[in-house]
C-alpha atoms as a PDB file:
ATOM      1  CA  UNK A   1       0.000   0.000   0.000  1.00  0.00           C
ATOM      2  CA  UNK A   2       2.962   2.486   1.045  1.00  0.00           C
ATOM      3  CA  UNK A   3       4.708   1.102  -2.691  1.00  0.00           C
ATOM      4  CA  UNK A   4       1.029   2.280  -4.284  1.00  0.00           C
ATOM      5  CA  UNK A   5       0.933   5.665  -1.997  1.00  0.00           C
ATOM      6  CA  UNK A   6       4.605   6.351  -3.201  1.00  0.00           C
ATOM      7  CA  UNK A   7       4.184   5.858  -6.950  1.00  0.00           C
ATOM      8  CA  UNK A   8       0.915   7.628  -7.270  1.00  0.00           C
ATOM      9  CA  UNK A   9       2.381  10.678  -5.066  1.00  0.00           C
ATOM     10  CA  UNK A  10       5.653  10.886  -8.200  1.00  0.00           C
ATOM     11  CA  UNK A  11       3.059  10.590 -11.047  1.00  0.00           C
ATOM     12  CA  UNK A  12       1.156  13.272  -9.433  1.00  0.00           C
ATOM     13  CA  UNK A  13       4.370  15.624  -8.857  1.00  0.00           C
ATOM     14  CA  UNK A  14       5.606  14.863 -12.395  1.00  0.00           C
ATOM     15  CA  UNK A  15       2.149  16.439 -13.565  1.00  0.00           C
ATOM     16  CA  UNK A  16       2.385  19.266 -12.146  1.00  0.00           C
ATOM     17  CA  UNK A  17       5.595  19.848 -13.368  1.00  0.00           C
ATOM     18  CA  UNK A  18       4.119  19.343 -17.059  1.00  0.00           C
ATOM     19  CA  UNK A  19       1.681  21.992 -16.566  1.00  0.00           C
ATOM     20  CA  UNK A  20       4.286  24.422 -15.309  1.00  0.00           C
ATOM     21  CA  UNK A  21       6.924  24.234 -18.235  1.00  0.00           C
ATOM     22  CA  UNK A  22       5.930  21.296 -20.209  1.00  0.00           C
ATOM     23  CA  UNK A  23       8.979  18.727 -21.590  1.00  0.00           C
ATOM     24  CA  UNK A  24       7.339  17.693 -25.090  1.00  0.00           C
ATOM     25  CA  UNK A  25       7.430  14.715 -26.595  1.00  0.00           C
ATOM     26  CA  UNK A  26       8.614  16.393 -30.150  1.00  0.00           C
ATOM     27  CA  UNK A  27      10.274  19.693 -30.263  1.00  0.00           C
ATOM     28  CA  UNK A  28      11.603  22.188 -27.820  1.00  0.00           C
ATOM     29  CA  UNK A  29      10.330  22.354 -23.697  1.00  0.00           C
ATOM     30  CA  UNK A  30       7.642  24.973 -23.154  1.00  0.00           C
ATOM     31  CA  UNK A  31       6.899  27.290 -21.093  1.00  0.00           C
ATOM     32  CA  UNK A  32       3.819  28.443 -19.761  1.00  0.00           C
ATOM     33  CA  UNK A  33       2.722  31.991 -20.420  1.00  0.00           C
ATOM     34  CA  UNK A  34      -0.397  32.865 -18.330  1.00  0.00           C
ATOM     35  CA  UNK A  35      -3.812  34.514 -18.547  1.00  0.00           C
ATOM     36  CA  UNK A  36      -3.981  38.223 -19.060  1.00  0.00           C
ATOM     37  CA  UNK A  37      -3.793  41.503 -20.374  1.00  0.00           C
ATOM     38  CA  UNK A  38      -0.551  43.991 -21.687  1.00  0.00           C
ATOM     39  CA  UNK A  39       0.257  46.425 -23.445  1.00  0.00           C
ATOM     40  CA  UNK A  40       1.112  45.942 -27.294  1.00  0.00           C
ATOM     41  CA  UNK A  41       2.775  48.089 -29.690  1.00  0.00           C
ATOM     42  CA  UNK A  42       4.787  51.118 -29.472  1.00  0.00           C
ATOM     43  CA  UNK A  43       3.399  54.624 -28.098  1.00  0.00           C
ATOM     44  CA  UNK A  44       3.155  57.120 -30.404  1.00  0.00           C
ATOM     45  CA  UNK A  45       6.984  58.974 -29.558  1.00  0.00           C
ATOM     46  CA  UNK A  46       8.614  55.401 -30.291  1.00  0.00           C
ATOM     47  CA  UNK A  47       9.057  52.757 -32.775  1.00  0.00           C
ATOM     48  CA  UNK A  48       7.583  52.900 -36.034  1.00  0.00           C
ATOM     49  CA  UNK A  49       4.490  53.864 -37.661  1.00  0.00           C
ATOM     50  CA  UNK A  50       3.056  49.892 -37.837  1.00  0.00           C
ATOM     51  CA  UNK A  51       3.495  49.448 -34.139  1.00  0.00           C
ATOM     52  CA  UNK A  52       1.032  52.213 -33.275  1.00  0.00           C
ATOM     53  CA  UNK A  53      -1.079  52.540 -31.798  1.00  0.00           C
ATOM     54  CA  UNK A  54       0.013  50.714 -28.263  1.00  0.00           C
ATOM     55  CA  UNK A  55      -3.198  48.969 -27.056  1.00  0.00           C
ATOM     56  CA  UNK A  56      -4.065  46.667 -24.076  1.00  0.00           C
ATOM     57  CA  UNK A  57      -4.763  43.024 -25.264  1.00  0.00           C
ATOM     58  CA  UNK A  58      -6.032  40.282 -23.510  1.00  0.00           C
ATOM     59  CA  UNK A  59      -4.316  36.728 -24.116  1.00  0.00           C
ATOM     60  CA  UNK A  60      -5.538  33.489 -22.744  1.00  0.00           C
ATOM     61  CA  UNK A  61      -3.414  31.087 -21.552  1.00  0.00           C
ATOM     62  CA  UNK A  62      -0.357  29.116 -23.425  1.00  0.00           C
ATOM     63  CA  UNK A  63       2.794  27.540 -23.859  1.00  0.00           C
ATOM     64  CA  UNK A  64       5.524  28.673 -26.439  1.00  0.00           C
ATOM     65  CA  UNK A  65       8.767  26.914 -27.060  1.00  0.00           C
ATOM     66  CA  UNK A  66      11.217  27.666 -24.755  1.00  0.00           C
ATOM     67  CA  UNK A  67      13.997  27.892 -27.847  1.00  0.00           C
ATOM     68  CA  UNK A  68      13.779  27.789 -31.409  1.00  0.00           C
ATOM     69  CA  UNK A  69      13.187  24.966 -33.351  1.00  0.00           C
ATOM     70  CA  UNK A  70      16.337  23.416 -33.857  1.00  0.00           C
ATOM     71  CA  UNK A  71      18.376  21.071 -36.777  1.00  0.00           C
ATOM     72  CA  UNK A  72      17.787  17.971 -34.605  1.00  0.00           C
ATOM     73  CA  UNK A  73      14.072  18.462 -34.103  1.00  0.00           C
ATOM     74  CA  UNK A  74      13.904  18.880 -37.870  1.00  0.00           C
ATOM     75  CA  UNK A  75      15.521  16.135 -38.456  1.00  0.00           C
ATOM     76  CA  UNK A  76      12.814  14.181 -36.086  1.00  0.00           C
ATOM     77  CA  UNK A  77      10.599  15.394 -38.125  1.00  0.00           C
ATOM     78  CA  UNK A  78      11.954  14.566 -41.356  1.00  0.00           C
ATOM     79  CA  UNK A  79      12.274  10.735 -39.827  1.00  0.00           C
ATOM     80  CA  UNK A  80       8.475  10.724 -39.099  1.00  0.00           C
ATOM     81  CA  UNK A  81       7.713  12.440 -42.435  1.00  0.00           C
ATOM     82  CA  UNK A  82       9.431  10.650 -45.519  1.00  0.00           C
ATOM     83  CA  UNK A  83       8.380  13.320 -47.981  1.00  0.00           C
ATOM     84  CA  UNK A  84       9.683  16.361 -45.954  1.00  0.00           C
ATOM     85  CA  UNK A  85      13.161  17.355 -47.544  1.00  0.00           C
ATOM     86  CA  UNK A  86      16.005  19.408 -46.122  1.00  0.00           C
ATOM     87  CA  UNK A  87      16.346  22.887 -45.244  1.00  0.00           C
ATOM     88  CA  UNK A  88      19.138  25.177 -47.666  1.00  0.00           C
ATOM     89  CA  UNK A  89      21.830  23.780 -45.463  1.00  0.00           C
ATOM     90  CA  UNK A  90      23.225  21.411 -42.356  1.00  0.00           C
ATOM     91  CA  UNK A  91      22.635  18.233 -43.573  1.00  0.00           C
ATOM     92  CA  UNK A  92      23.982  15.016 -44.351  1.00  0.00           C
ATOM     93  CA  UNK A  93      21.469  14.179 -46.786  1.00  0.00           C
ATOM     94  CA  UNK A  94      18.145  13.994 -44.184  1.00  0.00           C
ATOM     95  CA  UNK A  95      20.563  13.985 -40.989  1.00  0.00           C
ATOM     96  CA  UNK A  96      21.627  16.966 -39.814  1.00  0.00           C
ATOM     97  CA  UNK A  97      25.206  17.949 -39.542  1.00  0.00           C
ATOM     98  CA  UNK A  98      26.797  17.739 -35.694  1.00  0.00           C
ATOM     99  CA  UNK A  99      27.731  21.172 -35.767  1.00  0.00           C
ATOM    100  CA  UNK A 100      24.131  22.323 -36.821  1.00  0.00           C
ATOM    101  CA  UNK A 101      21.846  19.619 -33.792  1.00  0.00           C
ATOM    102  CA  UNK A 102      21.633  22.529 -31.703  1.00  0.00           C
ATOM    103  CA  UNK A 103      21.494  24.984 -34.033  1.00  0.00           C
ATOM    104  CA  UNK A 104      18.264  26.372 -35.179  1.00  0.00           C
ATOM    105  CA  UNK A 105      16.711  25.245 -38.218  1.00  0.00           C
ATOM    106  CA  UNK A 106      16.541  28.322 -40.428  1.00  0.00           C
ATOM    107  CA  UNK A 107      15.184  28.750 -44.638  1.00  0.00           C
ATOM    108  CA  UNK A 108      11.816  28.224 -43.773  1.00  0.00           C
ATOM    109  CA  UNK A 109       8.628  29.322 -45.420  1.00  0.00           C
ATOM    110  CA  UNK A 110       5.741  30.053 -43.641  1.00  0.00           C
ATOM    111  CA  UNK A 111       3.909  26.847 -44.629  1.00  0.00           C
ATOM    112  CA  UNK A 112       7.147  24.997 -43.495  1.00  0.00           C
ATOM    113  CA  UNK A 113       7.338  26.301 -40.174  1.00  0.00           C
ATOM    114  CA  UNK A 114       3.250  25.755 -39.880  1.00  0.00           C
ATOM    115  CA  UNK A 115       3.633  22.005 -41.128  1.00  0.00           C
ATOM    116  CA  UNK A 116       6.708  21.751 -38.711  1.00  0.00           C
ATOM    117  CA  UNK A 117       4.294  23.042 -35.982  1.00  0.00           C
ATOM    118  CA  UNK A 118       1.509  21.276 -36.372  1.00  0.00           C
ATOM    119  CA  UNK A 119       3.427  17.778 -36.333  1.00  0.00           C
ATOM    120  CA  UNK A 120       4.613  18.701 -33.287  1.00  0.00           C
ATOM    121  CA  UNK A 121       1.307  19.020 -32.137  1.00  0.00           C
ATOM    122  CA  UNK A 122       1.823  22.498 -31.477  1.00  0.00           C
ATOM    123  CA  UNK A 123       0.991  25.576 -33.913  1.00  0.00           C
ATOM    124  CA  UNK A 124       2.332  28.670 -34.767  1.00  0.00           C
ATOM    125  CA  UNK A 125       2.144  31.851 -32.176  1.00  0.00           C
ATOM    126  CA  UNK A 126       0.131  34.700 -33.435  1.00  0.00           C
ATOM    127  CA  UNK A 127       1.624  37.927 -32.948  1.00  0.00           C
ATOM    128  CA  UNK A 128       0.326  39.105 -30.099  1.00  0.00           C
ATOM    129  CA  UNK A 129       1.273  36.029 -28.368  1.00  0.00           C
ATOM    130  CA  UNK A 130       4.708  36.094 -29.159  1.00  0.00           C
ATOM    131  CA  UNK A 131       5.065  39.719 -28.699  1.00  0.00           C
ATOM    132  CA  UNK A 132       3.889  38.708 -25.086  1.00  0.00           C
ATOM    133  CA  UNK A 133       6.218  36.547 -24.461  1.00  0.00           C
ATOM    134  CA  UNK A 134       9.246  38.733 -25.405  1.00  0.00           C
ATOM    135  CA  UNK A 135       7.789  41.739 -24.043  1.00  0.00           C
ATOM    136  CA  UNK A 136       6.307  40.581 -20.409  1.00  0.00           C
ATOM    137  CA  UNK A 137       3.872  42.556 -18.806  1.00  0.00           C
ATOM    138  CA  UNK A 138       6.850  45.006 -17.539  1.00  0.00           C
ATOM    139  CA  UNK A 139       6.913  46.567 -20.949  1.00  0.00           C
ATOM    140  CA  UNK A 140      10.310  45.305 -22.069  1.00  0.00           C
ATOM    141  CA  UNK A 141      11.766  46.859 -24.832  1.00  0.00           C
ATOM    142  CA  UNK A 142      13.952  44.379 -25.037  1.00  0.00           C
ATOM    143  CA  UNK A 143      13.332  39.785 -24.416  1.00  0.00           C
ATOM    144  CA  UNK A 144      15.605  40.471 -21.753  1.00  0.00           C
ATOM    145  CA  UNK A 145      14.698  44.114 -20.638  1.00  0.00           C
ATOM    146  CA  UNK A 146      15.766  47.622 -21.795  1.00  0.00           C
ATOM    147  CA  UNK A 147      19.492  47.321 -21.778  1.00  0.00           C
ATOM    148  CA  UNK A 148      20.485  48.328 -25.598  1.00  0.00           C
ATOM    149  CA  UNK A 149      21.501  44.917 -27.679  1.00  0.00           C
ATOM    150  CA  UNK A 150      25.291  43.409 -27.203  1.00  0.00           C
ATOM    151  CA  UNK A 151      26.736  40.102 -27.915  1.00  0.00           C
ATOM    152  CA  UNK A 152      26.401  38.709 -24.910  1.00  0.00           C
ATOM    153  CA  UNK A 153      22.564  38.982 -25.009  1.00  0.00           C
ATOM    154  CA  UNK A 154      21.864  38.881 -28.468  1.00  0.00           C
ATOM    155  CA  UNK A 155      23.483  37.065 -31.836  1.00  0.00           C
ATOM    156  CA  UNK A 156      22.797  40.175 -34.591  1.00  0.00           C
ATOM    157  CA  UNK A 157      24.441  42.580 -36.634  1.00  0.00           C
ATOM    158  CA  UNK A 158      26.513  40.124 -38.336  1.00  0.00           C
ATOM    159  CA  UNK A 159      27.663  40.471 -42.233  1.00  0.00           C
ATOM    160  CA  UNK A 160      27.389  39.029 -44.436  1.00  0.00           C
ATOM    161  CA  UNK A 161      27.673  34.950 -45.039  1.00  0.00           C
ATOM    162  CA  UNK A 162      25.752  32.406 -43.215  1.00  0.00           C
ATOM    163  CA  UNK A 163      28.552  30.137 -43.155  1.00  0.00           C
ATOM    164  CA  UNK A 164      26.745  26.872 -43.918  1.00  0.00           C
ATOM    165  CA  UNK A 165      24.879  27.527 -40.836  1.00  0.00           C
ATOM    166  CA  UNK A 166      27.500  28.429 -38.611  1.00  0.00           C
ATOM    167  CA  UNK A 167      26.756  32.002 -38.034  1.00  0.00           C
ATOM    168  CA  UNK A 168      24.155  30.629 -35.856  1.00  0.00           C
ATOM    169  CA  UNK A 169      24.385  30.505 -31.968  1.00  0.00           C
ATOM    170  CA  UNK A 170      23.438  26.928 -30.122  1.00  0.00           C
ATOM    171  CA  UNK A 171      20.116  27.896 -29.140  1.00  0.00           C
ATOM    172  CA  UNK A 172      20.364  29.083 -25.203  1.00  0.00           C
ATOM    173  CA  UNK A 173      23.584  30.123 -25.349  1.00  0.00           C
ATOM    174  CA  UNK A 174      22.972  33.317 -24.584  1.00  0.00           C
ATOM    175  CA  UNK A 175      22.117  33.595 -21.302  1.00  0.00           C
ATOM    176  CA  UNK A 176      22.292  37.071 -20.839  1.00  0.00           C
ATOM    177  CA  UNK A 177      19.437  37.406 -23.309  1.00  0.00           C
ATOM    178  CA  UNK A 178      16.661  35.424 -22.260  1.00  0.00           C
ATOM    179  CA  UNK A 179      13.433  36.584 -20.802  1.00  0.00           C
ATOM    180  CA  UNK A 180      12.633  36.426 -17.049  1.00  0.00           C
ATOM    181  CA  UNK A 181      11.050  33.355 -17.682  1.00  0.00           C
ATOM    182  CA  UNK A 182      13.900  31.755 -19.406  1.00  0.00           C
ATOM    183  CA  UNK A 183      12.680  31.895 -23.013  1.00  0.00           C
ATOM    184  CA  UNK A 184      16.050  32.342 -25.277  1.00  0.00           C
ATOM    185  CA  UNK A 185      16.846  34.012 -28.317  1.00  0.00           C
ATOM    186  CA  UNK A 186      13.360  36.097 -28.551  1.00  0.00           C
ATOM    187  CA  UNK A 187      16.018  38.654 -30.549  1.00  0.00           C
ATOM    188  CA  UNK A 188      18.531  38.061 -32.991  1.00  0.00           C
ATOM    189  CA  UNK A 189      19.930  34.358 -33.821  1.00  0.00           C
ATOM    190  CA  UNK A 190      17.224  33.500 -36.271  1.00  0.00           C
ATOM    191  CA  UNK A 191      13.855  36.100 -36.635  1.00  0.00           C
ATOM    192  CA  UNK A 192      10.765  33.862 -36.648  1.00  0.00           C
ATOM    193  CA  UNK A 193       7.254  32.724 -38.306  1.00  0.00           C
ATOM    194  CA  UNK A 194       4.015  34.090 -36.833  1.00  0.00           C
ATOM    195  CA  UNK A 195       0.439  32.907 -37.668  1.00  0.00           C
ATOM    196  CA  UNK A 196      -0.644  36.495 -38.832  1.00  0.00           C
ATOM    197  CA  UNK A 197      -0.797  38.220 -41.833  1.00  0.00           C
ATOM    198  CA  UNK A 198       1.183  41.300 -41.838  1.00  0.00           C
ATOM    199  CA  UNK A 199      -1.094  44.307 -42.081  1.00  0.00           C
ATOM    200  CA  UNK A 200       0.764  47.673 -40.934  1.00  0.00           C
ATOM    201  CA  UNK A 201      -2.178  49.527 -39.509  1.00  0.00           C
ATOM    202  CA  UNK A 202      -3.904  46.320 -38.261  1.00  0.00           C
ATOM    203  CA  UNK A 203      -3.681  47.915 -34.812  1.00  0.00           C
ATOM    204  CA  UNK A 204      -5.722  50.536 -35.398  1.00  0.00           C
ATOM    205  CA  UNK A 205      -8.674  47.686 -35.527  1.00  0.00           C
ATOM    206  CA  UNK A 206      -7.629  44.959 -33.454  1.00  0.00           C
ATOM    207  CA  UNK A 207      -9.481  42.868 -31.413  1.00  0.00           C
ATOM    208  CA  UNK A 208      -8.644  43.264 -27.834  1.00  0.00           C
ATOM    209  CA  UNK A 209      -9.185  39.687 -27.062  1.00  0.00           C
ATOM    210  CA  UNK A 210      -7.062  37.278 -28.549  1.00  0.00           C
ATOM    211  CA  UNK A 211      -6.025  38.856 -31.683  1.00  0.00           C
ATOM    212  CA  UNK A 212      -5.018  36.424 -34.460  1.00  0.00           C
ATOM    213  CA  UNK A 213      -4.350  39.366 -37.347  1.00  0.00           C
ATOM    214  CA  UNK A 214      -5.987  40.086 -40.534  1.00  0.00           C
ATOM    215  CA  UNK A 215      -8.291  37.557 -42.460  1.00  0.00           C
ATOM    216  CA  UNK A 216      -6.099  37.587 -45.320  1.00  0.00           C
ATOM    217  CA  UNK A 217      -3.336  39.578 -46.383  1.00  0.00           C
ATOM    218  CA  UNK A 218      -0.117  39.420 -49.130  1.00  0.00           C
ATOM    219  CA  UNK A 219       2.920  38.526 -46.538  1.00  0.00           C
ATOM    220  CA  UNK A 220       3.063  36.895 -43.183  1.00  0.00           C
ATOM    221  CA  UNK A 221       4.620  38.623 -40.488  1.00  0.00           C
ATOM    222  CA  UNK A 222       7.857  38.232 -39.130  1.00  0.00           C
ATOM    223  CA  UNK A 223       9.721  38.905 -35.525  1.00  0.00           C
ATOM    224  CA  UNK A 224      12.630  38.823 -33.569  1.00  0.00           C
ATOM    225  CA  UNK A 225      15.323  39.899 -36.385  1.00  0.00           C
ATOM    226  CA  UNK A 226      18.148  37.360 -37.516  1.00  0.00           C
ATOM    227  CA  UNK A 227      21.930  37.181 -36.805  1.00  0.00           C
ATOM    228  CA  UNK A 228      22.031  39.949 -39.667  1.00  0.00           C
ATOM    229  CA  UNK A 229      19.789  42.321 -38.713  1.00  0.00           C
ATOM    230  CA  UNK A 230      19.998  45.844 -37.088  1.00  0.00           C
ATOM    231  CA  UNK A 231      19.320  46.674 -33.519  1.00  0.00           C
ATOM    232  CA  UNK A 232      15.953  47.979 -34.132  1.00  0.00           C
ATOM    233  CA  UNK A 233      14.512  44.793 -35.141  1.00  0.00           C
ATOM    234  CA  UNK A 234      15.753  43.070 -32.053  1.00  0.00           C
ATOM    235  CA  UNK A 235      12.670  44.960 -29.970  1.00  0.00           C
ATOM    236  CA  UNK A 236       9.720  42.953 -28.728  1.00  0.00           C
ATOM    237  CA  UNK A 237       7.214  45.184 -30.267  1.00  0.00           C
ATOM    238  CA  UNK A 238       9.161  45.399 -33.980  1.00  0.00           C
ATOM    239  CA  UNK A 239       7.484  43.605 -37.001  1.00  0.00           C
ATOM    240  CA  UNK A 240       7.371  43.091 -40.375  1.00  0.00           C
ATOM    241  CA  UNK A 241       6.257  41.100 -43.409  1.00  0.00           C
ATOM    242  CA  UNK A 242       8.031  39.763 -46.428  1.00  0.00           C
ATOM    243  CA  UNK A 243       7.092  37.469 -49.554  1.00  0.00           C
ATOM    244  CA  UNK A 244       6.952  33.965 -47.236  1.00  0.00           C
ATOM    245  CA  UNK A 245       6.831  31.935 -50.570  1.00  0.00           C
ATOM    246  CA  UNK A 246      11.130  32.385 -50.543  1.00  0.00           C
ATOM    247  CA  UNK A 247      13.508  30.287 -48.149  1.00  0.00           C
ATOM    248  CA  UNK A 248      15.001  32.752 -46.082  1.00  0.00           C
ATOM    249  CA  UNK A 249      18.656  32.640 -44.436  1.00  0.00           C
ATOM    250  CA  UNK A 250      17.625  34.299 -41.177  1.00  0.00           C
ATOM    251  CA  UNK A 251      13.672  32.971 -40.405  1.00  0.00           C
ATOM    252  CA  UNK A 252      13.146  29.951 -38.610  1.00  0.00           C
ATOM    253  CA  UNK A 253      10.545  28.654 -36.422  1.00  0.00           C
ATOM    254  CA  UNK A 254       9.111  28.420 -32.525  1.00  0.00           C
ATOM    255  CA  UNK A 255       6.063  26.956 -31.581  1.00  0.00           C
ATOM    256  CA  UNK A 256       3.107  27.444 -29.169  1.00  0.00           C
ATOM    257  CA  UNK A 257       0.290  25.127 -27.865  1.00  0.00           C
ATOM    258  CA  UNK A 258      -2.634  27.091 -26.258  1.00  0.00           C
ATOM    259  CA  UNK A 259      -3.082  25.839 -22.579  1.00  0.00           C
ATOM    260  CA  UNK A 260      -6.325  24.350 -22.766  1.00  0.00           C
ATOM    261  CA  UNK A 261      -5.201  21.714 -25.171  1.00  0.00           C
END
């Protein structure tokens, strides 16, 4: 009976520990954001014109990858999915290169990243979700707070080869840079995938309840900035949107799973 009271008292300790940053069966560990409201955008003295105007938004509860989607949870993926191919580079054939397991995955589309996602059993953030998670409810300019971007907290501003995939950082290994809640490389490394269509005054209409973007629109949007961008795109409340039908060098992919689920 003790054995019994033993063993049901770990499986109930290991639960909880799911629900509070959950260790998932395919792709990165998440963590969980919680229920509530903050502020999104940029007032009207800072950032640019597409970020305004700031406006509260309500969010209900999620996870989101703790780190971006690496080379060896591609390859996982690839293994499960015969007809998925490569990304531009790290491979050896459909295994990834050593140097490139930790690595994230980067020359994704939009659909890519969604496919990636959903096999996962996961999905893509929308913006406002990600946005909260790099920008708290403190109003950080910054993942990691208002400090101005350097390389210990961010891997950015770099020109002008991607190096087979070497210009990358190991995802988490900049410490300095990740959020309070230990979410890494929110800025800089590779910029990432959201579910919304970019619109640049979508904020003037926006729901204030879970916000999931435009109904349809030309580009999807993008955030985070890449190992090659400039400091301004490294700020939780920049976007932007580019053709996602092109493999790009600096976009890769992090996933969320709404809470509920």
């Amino acid at each position: 009976m003790r054995q019994i009271f033993i063993f049901l008292s770990v499986v109930s300790f290991a639960c909880v520990m799911v629900r509070g940053a959950v260790a998932e069966e395919r792709g990165s560990e998440m963590i969980l954001i919680p229920a509530g409201e903050f502020i999104m955008g940029s007032w009207d003295d800072f950032g640019r014109k597409d970020e305004h105007p700031a406006h509260p938004v309500y969010l209900d509860a999620y996870y989101i990858d703790r780190y971006e989607a690496t080379g060896k949870d591609f390859e996982a993926y690839m293994d499960d999915q015969p007809r998925v191919h490569p990304t531009i580079t790290g491979w050896y054939e459909r295994k990834v290169r050593p140097d490139m397991a930790r690595r994230p995955v980067f020359g994704l589309t939009w659909k890519r990243c969604q496919n990636y996602c959903v096999w996962a059993g996961k999905r893509l953030p929308t913006e406002a979700e990600w946005e909260r998670a790099a920008r708290g409810t403190d109003d950080r300019i910054y993942p990691w707070g208002n400090e101005p971007p350097d390389p210990s907290r961010s891997n950015f501003g770099r020109c002008c080869f991607v190096m087979k995939g070497l210009v990358f950082n190991d995802v988490g290994n900049l410490k300095a840079g990740k959020t309070p809640n230990n979410i890494f490389d929110l800025a800089g490394n590779v910029a990432e995938w959201v579910f919304d269509w970019y619109d640049k005054n979508y904020y003037k209409v926006s729901p204030r309840k879970n916000p999931k973007g435009p109904e349809k629109g030309r580009y999807h949007t993008i955030r985070g900035g890449a190992w090659n961008s400039f400091p301004g795109y490294l700020r939780s409340s920049a976007r932007y949107g580019y053709n996602d039908a092109k493999d790009f060098y600096g976009i890769g992919c992090r996933c969320v799973k709404s809470a509920e689920e």
